[in-house]
N, C-alpha and C. Protein backbone atom coordinates (compact mmCIF):
# COMPACT_ATOMS: atom_id res chain seq x y z
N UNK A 1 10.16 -62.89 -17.61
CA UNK A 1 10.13 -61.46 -17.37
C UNK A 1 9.58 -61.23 -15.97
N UNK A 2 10.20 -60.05 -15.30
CA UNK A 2 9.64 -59.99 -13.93
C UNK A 2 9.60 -58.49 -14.04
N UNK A 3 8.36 -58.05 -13.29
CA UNK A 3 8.20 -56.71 -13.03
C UNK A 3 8.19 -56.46 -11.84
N UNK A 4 8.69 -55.35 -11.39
CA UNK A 4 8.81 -54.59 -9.89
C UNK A 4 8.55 -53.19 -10.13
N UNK A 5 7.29 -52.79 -9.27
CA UNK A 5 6.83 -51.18 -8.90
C UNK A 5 7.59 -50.75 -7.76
N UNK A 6 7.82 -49.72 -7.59
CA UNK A 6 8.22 -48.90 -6.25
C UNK A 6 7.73 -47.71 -6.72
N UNK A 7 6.75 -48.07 -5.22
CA UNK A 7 5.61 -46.50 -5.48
C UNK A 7 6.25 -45.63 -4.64
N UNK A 8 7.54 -45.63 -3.81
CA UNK A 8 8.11 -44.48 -3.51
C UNK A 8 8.72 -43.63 -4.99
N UNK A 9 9.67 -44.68 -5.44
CA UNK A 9 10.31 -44.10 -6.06
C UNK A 9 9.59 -43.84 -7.81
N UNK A 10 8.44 -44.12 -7.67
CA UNK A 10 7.43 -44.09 -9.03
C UNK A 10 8.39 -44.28 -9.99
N UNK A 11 9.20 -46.00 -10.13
CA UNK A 11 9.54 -46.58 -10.74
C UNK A 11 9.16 -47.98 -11.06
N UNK A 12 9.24 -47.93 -12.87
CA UNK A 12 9.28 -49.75 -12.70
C UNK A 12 10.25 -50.34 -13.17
N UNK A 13 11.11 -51.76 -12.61
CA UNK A 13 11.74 -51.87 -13.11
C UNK A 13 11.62 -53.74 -13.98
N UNK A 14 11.93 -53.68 -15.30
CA UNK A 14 11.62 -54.55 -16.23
C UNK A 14 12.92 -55.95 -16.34
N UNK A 15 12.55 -56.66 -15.38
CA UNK A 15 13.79 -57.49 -15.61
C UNK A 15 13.65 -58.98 -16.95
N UNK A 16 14.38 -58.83 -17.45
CA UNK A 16 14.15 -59.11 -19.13
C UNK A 16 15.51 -61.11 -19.35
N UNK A 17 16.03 -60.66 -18.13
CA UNK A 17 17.50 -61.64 -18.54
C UNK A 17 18.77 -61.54 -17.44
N UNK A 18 18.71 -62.88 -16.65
CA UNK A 18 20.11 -62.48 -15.68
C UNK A 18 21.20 -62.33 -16.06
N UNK A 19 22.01 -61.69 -16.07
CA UNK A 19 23.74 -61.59 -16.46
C UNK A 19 23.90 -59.90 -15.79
N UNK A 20 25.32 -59.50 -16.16
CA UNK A 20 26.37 -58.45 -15.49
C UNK A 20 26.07 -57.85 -16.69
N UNK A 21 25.60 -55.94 -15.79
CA UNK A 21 25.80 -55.28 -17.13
C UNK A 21 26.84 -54.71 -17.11
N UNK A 22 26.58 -54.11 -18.49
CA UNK A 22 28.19 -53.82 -19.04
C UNK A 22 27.90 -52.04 -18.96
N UNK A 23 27.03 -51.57 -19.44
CA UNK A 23 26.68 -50.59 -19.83
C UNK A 23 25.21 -50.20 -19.28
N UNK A 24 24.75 -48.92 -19.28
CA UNK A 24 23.26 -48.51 -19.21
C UNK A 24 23.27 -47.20 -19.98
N UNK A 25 22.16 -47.74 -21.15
CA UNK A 25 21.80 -46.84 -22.04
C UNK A 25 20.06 -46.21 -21.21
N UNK A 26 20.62 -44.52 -21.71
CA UNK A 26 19.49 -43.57 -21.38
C UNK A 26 18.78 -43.22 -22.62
N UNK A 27 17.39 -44.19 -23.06
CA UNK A 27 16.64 -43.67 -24.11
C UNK A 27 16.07 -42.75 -23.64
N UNK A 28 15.53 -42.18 -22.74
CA UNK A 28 15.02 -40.52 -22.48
C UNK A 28 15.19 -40.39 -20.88
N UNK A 29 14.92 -39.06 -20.61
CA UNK A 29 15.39 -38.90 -19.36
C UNK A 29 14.48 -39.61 -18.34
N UNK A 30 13.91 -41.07 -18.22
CA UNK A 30 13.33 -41.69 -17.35
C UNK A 30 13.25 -42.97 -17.86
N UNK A 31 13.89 -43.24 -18.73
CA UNK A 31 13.67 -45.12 -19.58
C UNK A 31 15.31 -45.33 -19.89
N UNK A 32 15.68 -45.95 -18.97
CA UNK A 32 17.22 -46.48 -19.06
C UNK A 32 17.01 -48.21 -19.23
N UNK A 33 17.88 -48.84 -20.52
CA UNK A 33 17.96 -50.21 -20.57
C UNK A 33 19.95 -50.23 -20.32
N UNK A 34 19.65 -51.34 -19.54
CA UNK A 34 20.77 -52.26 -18.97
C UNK A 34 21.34 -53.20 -19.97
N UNK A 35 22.30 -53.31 -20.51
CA UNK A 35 22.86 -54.32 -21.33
C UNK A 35 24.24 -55.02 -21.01
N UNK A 36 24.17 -56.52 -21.51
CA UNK A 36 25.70 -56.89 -20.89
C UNK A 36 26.90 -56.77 -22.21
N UNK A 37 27.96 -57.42 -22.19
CA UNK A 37 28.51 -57.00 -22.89
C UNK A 37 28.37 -57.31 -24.54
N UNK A 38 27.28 -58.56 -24.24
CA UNK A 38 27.26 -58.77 -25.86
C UNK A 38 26.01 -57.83 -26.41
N UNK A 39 25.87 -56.81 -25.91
CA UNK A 39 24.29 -56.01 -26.16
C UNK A 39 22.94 -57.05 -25.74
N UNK A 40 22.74 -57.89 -25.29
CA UNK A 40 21.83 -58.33 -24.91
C UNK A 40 21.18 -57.51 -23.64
N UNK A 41 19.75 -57.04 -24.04
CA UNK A 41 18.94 -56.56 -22.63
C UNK A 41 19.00 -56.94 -21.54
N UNK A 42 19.35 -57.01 -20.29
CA UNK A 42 18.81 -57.59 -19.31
C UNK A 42 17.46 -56.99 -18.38
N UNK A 43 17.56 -55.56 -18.44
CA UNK A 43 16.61 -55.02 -17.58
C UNK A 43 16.00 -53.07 -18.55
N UNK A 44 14.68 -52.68 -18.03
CA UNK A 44 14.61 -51.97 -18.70
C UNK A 44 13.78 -51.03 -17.45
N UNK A 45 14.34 -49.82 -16.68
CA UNK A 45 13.90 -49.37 -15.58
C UNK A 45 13.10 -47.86 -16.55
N UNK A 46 11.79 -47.87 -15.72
CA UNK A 46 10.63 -46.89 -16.04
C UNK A 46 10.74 -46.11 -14.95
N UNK A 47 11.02 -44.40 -15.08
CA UNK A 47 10.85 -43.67 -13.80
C UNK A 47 9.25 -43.29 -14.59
N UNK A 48 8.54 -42.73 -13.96
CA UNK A 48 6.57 -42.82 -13.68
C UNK A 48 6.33 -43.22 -14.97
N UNK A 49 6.21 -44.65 -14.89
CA UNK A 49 5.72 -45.62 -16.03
C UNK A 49 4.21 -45.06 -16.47
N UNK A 50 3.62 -44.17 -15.74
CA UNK A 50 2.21 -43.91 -15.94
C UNK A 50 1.97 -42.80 -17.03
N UNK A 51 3.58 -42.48 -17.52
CA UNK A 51 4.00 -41.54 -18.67
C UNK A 51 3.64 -42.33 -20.06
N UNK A 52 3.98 -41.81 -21.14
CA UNK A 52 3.98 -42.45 -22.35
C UNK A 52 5.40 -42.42 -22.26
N UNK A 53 6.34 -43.34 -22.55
CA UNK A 53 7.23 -43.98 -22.62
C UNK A 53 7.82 -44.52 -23.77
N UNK A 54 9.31 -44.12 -24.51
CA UNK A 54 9.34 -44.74 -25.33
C UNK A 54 9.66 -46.20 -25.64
N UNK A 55 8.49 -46.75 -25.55
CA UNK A 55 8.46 -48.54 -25.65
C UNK A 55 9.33 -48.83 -27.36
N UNK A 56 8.54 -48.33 -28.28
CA UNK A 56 8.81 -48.77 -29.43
C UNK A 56 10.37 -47.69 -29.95
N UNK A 57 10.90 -46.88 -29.38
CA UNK A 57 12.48 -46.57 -29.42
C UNK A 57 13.25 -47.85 -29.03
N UNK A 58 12.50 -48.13 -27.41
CA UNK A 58 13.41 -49.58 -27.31
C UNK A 58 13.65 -50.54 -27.76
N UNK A 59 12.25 -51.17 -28.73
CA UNK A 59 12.08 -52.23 -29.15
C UNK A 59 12.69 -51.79 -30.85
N UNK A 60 13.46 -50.69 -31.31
CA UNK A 60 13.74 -50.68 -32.70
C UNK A 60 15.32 -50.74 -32.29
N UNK A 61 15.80 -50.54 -30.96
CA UNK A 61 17.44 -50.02 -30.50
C UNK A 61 17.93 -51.02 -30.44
N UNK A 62 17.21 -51.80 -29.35
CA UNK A 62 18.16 -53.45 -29.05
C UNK A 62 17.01 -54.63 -29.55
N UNK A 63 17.57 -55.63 -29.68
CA UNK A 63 17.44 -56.44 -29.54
C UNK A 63 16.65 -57.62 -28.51
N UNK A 64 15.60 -57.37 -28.69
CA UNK A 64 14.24 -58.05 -27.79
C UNK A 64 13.41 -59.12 -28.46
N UNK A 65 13.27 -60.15 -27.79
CA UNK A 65 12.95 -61.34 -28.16
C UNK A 65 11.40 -61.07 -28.48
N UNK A 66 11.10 -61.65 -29.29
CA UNK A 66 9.61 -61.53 -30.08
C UNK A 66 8.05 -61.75 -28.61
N UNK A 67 8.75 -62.67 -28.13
CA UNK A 67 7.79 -62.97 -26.92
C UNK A 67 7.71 -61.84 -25.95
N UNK A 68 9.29 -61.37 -25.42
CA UNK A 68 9.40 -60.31 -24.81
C UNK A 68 8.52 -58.62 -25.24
N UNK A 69 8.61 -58.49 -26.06
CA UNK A 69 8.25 -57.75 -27.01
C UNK A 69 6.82 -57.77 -26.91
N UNK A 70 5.97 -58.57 -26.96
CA UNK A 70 4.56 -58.56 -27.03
C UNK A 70 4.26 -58.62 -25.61
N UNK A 71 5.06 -59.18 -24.55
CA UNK A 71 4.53 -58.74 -22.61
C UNK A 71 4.74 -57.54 -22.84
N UNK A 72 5.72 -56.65 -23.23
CA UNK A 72 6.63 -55.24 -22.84
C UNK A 72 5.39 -54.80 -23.67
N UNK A 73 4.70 -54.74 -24.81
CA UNK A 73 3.50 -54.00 -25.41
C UNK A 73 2.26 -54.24 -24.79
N UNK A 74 1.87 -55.35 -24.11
CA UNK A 74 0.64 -55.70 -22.96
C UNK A 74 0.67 -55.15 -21.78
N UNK A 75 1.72 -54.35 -21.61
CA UNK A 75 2.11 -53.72 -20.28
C UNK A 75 2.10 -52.31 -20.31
N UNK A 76 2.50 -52.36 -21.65
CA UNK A 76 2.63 -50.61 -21.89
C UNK A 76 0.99 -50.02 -23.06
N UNK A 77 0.40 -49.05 -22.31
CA UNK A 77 -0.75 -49.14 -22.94
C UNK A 77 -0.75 -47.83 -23.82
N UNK A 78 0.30 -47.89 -24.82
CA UNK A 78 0.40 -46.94 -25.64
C UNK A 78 -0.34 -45.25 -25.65
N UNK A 79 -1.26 -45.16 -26.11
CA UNK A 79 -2.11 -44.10 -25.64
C UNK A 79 -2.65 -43.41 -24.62
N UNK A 80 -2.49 -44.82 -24.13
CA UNK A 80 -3.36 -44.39 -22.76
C UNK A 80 -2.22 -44.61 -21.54
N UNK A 81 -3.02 -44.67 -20.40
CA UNK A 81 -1.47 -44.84 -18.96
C UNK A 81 -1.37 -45.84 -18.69
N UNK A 82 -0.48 -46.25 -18.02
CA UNK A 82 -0.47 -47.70 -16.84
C UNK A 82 -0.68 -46.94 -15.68
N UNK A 83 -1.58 -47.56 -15.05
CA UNK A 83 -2.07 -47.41 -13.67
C UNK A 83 -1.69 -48.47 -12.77
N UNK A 84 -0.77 -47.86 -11.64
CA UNK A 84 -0.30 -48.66 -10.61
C UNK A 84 -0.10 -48.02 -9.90
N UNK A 85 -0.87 -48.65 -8.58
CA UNK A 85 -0.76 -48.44 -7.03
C UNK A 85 -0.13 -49.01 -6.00
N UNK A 86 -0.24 -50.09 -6.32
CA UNK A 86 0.75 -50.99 -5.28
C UNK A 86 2.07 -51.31 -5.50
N UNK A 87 2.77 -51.44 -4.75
CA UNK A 87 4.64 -51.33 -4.60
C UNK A 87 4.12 -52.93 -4.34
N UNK A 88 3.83 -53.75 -5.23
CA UNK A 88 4.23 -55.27 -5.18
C UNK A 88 5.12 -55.53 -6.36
N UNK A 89 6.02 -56.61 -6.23
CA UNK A 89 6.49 -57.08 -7.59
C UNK A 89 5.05 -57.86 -8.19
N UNK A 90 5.38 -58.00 -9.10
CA UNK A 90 4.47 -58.46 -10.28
C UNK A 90 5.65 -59.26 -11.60
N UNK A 91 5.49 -61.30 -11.36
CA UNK A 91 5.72 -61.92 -11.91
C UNK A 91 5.46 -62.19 -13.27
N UNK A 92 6.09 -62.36 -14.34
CA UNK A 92 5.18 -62.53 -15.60
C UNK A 92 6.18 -64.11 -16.25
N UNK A 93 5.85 -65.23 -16.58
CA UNK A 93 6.62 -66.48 -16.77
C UNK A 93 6.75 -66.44 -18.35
């Protein structure tokens, strides 16, 4: 999994799996997931991730690997915000 901030564009974007998407589904008007053609995730872009976000819409819609699933919930702090300032990518193995 790899994460990328852009504090211009107060986006994050969640890269989950390389391949060609096929499609991009809009779970609300700022949480779009990328899928290729066999529905597999590849990417899951956050416009101001510092929102509550629907994490667990995504994780009941497609298909997310159990490991994936528990970074994407360590990242997303349900109740509370994610706080980010810096426009660095941010690696996760």
């Amino acid at each position: 999994m790899k994460l990328v901030y852009d504090n211009e564009a107060d986006a994050l974007a969640i890269s989950l799996a390389d391949g060609i998407v096929n499609r991009t589904v809009e779970v609300d008007s700022g949480t779009l997931v990328d899928v290729d053609v066999g529905g597999r995730v590849l990417s899951i872009e956050v416009i101001q991730p510092a929102r509550r976000w629907p994490l667990d819409r995504v994780l009941d819609r497609f298909p997310i690997a159990p490991s994936d699933a528990a970074m994407l919930r360590g990242i997303w702090a349900g109740d509370e915000t994610l706080e980010l300032s810096e426009p660095a990518p941010l690696a996760i193995a």
